[in-house]
PDB file of N, CA and C in Angstrom:
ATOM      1  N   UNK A   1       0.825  -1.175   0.000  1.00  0.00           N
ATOM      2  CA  UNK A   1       0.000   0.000   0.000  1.00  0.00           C
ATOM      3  C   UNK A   1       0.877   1.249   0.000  1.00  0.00           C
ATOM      4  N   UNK A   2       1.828   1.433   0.842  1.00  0.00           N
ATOM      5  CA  UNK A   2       2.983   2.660   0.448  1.00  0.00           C
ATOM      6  C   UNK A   2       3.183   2.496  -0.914  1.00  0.00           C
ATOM      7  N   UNK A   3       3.922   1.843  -0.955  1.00  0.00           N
ATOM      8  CA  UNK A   3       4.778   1.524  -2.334  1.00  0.00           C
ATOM      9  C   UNK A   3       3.951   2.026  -3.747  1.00  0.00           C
ATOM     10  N   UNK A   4       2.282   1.709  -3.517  1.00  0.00           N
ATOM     11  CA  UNK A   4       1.329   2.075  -4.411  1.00  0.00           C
ATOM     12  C   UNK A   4       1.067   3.670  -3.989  1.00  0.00           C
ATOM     13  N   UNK A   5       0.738   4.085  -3.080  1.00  0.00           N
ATOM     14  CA  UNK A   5       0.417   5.241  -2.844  1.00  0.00           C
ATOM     15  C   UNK A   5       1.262   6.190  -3.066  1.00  0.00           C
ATOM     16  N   UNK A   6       2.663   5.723  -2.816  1.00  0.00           N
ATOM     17  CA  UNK A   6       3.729   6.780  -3.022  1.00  0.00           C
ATOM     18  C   UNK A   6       3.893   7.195  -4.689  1.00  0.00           C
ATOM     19  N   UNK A   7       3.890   6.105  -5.482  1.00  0.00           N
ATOM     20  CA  UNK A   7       3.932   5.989  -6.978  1.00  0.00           C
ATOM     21  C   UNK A   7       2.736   6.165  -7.722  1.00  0.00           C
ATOM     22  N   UNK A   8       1.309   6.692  -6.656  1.00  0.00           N
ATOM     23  CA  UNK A   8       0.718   6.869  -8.249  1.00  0.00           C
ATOM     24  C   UNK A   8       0.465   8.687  -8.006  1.00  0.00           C
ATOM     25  N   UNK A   9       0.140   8.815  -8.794  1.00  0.00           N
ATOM     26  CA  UNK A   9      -0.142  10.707  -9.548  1.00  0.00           C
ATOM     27  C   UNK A   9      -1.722  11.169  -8.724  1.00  0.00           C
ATOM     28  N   UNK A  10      -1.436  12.096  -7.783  1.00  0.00           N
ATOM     29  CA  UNK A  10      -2.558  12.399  -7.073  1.00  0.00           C
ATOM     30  C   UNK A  10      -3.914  12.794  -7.916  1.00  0.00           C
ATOM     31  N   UNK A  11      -4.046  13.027  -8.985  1.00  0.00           N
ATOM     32  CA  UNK A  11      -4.741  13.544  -9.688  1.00  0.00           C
ATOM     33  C   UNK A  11      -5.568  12.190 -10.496  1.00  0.00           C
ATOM     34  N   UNK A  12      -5.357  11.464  -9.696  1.00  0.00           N
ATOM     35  CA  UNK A  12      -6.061  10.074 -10.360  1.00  0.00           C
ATOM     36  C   UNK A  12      -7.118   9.444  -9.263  1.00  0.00           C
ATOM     37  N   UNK A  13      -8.007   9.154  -9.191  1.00  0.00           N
ATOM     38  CA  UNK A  13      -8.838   8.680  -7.904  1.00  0.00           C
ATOM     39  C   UNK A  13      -8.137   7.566  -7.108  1.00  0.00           C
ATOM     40  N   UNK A  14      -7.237   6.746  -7.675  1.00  0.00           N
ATOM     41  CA  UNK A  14      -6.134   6.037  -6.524  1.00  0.00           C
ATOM     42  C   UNK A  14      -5.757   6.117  -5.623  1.00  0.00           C
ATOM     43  N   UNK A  15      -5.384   7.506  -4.997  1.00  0.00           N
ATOM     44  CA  UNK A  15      -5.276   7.216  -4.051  1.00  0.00           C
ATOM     45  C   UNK A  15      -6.301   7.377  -2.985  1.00  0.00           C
ATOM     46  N   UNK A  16      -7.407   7.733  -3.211  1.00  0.00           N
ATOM     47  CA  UNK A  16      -8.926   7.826  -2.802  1.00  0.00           C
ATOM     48  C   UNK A  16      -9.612   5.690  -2.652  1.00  0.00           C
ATOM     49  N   UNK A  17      -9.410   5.207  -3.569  1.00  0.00           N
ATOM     50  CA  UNK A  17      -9.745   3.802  -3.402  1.00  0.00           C
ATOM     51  C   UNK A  17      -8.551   2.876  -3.000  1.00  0.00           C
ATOM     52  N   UNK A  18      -7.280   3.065  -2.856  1.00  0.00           N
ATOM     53  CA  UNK A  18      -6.138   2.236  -2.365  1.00  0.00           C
ATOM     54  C   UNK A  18      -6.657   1.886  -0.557  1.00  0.00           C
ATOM     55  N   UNK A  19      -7.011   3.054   0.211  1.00  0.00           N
ATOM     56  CA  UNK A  19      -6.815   2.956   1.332  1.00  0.00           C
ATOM     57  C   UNK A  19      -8.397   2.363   1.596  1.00  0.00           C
ATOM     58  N   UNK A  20      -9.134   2.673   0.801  1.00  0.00           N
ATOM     59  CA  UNK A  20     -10.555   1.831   0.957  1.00  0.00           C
ATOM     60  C   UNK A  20     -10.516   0.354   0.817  1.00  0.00           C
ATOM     61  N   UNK A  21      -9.613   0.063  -0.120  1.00  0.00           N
ATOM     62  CA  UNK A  21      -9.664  -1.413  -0.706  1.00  0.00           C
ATOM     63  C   UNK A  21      -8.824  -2.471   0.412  1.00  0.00           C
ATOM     64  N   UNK A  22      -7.439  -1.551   1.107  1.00  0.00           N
ATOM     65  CA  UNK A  22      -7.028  -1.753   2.225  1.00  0.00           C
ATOM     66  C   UNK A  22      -7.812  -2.126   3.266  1.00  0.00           C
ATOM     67  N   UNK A  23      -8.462  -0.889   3.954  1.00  0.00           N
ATOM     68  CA  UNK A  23      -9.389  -1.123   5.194  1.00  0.00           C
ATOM     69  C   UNK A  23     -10.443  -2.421   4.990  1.00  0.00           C
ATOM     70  N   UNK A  24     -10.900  -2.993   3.592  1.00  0.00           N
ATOM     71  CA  UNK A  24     -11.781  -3.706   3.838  1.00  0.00           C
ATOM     72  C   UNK A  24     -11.075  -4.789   4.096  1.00  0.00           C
ATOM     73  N   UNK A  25     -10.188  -5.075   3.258  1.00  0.00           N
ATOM     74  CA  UNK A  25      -9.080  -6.281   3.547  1.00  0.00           C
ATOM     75  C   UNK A  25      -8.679  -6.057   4.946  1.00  0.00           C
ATOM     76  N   UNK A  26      -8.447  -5.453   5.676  1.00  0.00           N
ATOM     77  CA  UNK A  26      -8.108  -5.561   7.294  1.00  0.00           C
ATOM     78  C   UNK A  26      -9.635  -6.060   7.781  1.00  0.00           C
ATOM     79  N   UNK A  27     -10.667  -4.973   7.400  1.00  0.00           N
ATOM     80  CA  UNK A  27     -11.576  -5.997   8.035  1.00  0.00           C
ATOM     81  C   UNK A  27     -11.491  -7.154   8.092  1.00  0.00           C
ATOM     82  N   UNK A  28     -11.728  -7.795   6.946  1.00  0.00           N
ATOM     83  CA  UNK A  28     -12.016  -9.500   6.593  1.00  0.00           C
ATOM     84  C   UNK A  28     -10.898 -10.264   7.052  1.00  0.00           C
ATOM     85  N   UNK A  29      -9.936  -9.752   7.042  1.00  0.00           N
ATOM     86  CA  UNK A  29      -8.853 -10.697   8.132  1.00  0.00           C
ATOM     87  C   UNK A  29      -8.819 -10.470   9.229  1.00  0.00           C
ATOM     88  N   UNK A  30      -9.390  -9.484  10.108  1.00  0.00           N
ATOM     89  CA  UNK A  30     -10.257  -9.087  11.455  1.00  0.00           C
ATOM     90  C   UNK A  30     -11.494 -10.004  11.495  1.00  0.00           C
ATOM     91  N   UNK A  31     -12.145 -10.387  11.007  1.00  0.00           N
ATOM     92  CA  UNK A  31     -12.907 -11.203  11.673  1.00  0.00           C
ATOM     93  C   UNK A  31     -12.593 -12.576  11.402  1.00  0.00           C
ATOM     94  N   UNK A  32     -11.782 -12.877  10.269  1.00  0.00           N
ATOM     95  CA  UNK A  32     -11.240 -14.303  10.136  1.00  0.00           C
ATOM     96  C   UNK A  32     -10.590 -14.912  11.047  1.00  0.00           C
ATOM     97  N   UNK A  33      -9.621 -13.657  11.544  1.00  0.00           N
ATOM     98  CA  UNK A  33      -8.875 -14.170  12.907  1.00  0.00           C
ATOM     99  C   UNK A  33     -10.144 -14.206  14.084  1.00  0.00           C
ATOM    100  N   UNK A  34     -10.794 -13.486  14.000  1.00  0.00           N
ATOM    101  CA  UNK A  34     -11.787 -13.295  15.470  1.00  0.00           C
ATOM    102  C   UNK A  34     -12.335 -14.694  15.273  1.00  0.00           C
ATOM    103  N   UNK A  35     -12.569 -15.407  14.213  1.00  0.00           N
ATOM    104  CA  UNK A  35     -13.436 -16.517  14.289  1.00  0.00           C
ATOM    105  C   UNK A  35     -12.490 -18.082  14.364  1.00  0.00           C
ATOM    106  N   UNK A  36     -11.311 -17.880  14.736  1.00  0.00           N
ATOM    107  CA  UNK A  36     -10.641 -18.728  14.979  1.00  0.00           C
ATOM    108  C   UNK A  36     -10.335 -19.193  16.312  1.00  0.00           C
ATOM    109  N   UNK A  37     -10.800 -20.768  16.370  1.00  0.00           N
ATOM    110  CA  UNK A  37     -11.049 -21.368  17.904  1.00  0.00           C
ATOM    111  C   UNK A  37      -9.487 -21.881  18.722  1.00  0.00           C
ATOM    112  N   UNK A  38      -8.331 -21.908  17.861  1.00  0.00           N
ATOM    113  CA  UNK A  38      -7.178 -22.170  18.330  1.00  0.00           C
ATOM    114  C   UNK A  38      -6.253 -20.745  18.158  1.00  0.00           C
ATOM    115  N   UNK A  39      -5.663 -20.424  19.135  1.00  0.00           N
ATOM    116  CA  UNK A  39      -4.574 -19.271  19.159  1.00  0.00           C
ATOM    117  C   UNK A  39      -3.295 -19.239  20.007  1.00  0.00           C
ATOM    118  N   UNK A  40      -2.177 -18.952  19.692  1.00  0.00           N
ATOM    119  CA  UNK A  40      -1.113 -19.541  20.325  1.00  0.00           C
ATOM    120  C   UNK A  40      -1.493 -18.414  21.554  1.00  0.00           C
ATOM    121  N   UNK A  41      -0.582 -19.336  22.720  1.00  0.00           N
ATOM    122  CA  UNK A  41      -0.951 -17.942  23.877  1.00  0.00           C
ATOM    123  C   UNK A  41      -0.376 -16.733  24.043  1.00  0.00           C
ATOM    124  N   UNK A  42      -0.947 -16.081  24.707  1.00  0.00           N
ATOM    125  CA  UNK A  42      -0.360 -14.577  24.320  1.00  0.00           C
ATOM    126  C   UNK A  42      -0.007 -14.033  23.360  1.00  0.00           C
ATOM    127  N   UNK A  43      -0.557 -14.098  22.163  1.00  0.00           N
ATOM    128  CA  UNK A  43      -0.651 -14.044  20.941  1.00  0.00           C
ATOM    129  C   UNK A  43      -1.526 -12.298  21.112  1.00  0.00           C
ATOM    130  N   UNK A  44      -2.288 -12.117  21.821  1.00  0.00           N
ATOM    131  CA  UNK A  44      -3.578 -11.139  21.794  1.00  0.00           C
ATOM    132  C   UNK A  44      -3.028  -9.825  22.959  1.00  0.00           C
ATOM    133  N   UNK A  45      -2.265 -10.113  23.618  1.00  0.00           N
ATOM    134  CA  UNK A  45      -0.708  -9.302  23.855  1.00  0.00           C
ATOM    135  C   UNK A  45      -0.002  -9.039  22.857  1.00  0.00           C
ATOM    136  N   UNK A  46       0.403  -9.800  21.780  1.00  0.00           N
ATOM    137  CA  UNK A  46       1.848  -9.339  21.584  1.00  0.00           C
ATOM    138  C   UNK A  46       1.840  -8.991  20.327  1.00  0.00           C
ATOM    139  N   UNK A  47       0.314  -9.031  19.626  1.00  0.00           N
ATOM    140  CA  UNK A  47       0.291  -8.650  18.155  1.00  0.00           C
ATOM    141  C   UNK A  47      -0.340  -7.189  18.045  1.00  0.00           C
ATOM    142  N   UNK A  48      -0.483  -6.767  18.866  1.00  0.00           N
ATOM    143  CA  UNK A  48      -0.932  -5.367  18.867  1.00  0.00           C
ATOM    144  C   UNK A  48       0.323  -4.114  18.504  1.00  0.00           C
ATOM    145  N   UNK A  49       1.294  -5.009  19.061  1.00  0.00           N
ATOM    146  CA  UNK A  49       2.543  -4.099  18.886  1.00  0.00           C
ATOM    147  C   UNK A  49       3.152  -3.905  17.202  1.00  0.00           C
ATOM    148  N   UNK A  50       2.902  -5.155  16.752  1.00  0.00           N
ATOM    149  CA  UNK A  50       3.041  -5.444  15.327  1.00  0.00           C
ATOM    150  C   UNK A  50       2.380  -4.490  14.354  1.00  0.00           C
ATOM    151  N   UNK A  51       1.455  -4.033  15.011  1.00  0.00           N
ATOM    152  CA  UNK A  51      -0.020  -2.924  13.916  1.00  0.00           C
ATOM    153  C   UNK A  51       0.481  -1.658  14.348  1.00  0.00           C
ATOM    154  N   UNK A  52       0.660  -1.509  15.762  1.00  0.00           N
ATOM    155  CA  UNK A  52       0.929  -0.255  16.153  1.00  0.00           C
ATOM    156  C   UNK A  52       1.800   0.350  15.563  1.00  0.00           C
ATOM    157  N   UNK A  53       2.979  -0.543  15.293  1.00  0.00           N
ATOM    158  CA  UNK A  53       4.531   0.085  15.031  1.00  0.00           C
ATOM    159  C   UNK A  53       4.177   0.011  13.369  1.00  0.00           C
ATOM    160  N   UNK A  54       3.731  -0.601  12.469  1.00  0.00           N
ATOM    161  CA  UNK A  54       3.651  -0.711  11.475  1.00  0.00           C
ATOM    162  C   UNK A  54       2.881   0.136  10.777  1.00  0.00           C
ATOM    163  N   UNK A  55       1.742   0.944  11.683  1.00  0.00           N
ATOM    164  CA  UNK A  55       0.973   1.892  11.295  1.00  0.00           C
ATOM    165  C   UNK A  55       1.717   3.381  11.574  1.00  0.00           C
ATOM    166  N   UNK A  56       2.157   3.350  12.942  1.00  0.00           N
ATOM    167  CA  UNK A  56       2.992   4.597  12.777  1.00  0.00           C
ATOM    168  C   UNK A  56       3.926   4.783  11.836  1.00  0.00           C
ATOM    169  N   UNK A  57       5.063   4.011  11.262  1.00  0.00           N
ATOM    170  CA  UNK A  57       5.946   3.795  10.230  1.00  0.00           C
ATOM    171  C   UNK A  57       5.214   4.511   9.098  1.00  0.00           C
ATOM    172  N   UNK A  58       3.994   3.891   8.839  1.00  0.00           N
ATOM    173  CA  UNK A  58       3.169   3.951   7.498  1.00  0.00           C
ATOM    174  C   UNK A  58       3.065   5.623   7.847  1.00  0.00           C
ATOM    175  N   UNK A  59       2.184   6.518   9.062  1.00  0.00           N
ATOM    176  CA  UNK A  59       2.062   7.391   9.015  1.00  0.00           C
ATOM    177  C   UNK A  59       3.266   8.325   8.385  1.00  0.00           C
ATOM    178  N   UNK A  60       4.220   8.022   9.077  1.00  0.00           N
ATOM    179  CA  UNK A  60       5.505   8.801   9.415  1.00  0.00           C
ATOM    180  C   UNK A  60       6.011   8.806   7.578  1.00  0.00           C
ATOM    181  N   UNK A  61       5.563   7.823   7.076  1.00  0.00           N
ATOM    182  CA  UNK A  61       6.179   7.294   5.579  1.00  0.00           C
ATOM    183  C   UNK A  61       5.043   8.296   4.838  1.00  0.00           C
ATOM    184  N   UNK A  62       4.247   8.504   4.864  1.00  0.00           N
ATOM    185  CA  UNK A  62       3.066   8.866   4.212  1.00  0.00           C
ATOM    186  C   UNK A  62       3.122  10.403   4.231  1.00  0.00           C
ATOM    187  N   UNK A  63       3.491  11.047   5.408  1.00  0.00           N
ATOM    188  CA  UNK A  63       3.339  12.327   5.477  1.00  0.00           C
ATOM    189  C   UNK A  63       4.806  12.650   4.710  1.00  0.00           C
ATOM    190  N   UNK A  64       5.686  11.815   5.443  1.00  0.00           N
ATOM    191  CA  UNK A  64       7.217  12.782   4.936  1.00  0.00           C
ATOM    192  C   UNK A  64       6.984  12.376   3.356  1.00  0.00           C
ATOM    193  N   UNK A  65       6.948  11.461   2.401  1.00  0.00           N
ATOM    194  CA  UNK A  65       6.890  11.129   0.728  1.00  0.00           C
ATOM    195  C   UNK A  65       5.957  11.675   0.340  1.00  0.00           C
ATOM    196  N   UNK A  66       4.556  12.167   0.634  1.00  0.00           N
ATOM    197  CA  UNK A  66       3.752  12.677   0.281  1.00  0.00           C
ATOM    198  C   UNK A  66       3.814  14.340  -0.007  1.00  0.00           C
ATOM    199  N   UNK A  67       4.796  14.839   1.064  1.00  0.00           N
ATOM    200  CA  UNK A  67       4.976  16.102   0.568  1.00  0.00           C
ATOM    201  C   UNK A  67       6.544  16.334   0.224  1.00  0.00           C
ATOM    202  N   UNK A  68       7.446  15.679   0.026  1.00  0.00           N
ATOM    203  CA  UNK A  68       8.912  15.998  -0.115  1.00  0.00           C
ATOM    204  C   UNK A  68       9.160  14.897  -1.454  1.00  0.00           C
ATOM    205  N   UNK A  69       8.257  13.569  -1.636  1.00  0.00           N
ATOM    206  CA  UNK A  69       9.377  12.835  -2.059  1.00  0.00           C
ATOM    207  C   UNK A  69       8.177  11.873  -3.269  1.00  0.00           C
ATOM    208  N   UNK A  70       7.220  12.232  -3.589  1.00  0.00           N
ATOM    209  CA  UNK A  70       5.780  12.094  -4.249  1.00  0.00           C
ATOM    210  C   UNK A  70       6.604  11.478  -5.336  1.00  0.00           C
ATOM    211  N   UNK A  71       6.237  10.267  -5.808  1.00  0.00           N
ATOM    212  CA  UNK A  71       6.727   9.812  -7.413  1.00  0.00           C
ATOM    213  C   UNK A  71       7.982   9.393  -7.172  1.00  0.00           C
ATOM    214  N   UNK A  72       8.836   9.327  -6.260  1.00  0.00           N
ATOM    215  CA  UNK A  72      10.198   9.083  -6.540  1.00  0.00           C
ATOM    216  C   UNK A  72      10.567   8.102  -5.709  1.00  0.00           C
ATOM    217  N   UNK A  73      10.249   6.459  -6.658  1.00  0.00           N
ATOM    218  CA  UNK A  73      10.823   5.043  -6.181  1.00  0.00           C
ATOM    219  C   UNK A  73      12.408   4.607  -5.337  1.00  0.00           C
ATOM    220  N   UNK A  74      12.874   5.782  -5.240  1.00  0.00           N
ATOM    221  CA  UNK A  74      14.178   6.065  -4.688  1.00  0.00           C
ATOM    222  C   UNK A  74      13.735   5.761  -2.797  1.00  0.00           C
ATOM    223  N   UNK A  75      13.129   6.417  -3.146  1.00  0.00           N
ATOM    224  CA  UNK A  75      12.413   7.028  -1.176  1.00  0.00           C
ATOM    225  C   UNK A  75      11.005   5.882  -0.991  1.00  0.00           C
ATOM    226  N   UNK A  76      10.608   5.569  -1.985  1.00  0.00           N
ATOM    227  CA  UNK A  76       9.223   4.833  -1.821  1.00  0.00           C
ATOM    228  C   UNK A  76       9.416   2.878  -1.651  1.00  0.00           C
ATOM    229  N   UNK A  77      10.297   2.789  -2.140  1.00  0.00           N
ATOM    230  CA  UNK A  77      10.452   1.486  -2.042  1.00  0.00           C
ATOM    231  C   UNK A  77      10.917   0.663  -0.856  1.00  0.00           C
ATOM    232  N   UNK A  78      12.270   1.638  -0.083  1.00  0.00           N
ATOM    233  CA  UNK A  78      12.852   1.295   0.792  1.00  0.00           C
ATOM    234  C   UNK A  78      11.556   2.121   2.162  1.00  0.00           C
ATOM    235  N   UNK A  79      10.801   3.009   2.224  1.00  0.00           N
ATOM    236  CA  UNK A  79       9.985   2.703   2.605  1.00  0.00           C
ATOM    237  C   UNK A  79       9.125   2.041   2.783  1.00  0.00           C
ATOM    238  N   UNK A  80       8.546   1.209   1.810  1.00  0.00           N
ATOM    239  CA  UNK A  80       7.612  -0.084   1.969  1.00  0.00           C
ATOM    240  C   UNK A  80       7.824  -1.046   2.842  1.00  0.00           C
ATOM    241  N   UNK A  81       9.329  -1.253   2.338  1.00  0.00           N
ATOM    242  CA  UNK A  81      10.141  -2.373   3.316  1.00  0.00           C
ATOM    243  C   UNK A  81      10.326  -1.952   4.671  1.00  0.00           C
ATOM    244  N   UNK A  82      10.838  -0.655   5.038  1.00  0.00           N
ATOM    245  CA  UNK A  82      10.524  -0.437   6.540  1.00  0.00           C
ATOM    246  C   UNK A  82       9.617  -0.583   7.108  1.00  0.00           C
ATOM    247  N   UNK A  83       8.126   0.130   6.328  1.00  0.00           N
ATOM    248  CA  UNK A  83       6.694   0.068   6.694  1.00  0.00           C
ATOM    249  C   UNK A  83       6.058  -1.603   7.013  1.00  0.00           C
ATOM    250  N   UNK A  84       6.378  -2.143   6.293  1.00  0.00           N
ATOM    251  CA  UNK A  84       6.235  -3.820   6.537  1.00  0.00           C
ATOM    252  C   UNK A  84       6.929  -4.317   7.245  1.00  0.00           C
ATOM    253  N   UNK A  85       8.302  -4.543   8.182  1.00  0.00           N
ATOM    254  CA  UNK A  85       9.198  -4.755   8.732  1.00  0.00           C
ATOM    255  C   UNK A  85       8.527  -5.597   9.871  1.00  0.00           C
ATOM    256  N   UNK A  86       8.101  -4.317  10.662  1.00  0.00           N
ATOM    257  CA  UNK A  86       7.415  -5.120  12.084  1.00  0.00           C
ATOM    258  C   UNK A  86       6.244  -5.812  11.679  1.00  0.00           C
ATOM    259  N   UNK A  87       5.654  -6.193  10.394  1.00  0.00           N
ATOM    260  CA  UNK A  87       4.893  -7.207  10.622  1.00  0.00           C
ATOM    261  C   UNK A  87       5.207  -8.499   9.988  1.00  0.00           C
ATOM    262  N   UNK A  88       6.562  -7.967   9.513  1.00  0.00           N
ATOM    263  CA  UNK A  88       7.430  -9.427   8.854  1.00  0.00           C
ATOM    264  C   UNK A  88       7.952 -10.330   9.890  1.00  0.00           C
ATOM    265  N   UNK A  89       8.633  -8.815  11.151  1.00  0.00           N
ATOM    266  CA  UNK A  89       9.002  -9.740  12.535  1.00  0.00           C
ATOM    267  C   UNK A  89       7.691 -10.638  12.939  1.00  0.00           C
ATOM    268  N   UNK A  90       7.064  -9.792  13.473  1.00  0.00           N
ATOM    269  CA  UNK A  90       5.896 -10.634  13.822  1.00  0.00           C
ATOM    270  C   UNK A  90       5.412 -11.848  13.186  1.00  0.00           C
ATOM    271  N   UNK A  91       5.141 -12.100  12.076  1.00  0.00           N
ATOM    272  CA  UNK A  91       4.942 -13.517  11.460  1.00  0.00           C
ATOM    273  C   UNK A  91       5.927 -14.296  12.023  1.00  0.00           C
ATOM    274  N   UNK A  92       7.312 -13.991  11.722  1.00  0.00           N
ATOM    275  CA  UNK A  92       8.607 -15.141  12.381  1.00  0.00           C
ATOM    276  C   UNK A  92       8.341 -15.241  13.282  1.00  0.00           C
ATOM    277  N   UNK A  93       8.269 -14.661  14.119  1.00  0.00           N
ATOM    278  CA  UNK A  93       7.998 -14.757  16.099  1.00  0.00           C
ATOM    279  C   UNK A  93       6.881 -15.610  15.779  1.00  0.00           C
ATOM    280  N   UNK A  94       5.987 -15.063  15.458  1.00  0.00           N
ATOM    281  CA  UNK A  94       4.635 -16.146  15.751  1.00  0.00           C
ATOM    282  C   UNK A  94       4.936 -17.668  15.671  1.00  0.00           C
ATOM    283  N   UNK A  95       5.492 -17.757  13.821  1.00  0.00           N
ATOM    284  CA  UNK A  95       5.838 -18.650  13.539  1.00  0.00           C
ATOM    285  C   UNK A  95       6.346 -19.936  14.284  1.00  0.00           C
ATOM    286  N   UNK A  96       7.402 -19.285  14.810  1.00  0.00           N
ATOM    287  CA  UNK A  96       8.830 -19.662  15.661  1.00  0.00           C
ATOM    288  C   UNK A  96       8.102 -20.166  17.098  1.00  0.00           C
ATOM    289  N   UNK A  97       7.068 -19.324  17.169  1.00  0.00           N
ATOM    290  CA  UNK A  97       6.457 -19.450  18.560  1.00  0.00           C
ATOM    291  C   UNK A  97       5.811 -20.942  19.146  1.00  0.00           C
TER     292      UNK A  97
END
């Protein structure tokens, strides 16, 4: 979703439906997980930190490329990868768990 948002041309309705098409997809894996009868323990502790940190990143990525660095895959890419980071940890941990 960075990576898309940073690269397309504001003047296109994209970036108006990227973050819609997002939120619904969080829904539906919000209740997929809610409807699951096995969960490792403390799992519902320790994944909150995973969204938190991954959403601030996203903020922090969104405001600074959006007005300094708009269109330029230089700054947008290696942002993505930061922006995703803590929820890449998180899968391994889980994983591992």
């Amino acid at each position: 979703m960075t990576l898309l948002l940073g690269l397309t041309r504001l003047s296109t309705n994209i970036p108006a439906v990227l973050p819609t098409l997002w939120g619904g997809l969080i829904v539906v894996m919000l209740i997929w997980a809610h409807r699951q009868r096995a969960i490792a323990s403390g799992l519902g502790r320790r994944i909150p930190f995973y969204f938190i940190a991954s959403g601030l990143l996203y903020t922090v990525a969104l405001v600074v490329g959006i007005t300094r660095f708009k269109g330029e895959p230089a700054y947008w890419i290696p942002a993505a990868i930061i922006v995703g980071a803590p929820m890449i940890v998180g899968a391994w941990r889980e994983w591992r768990a």
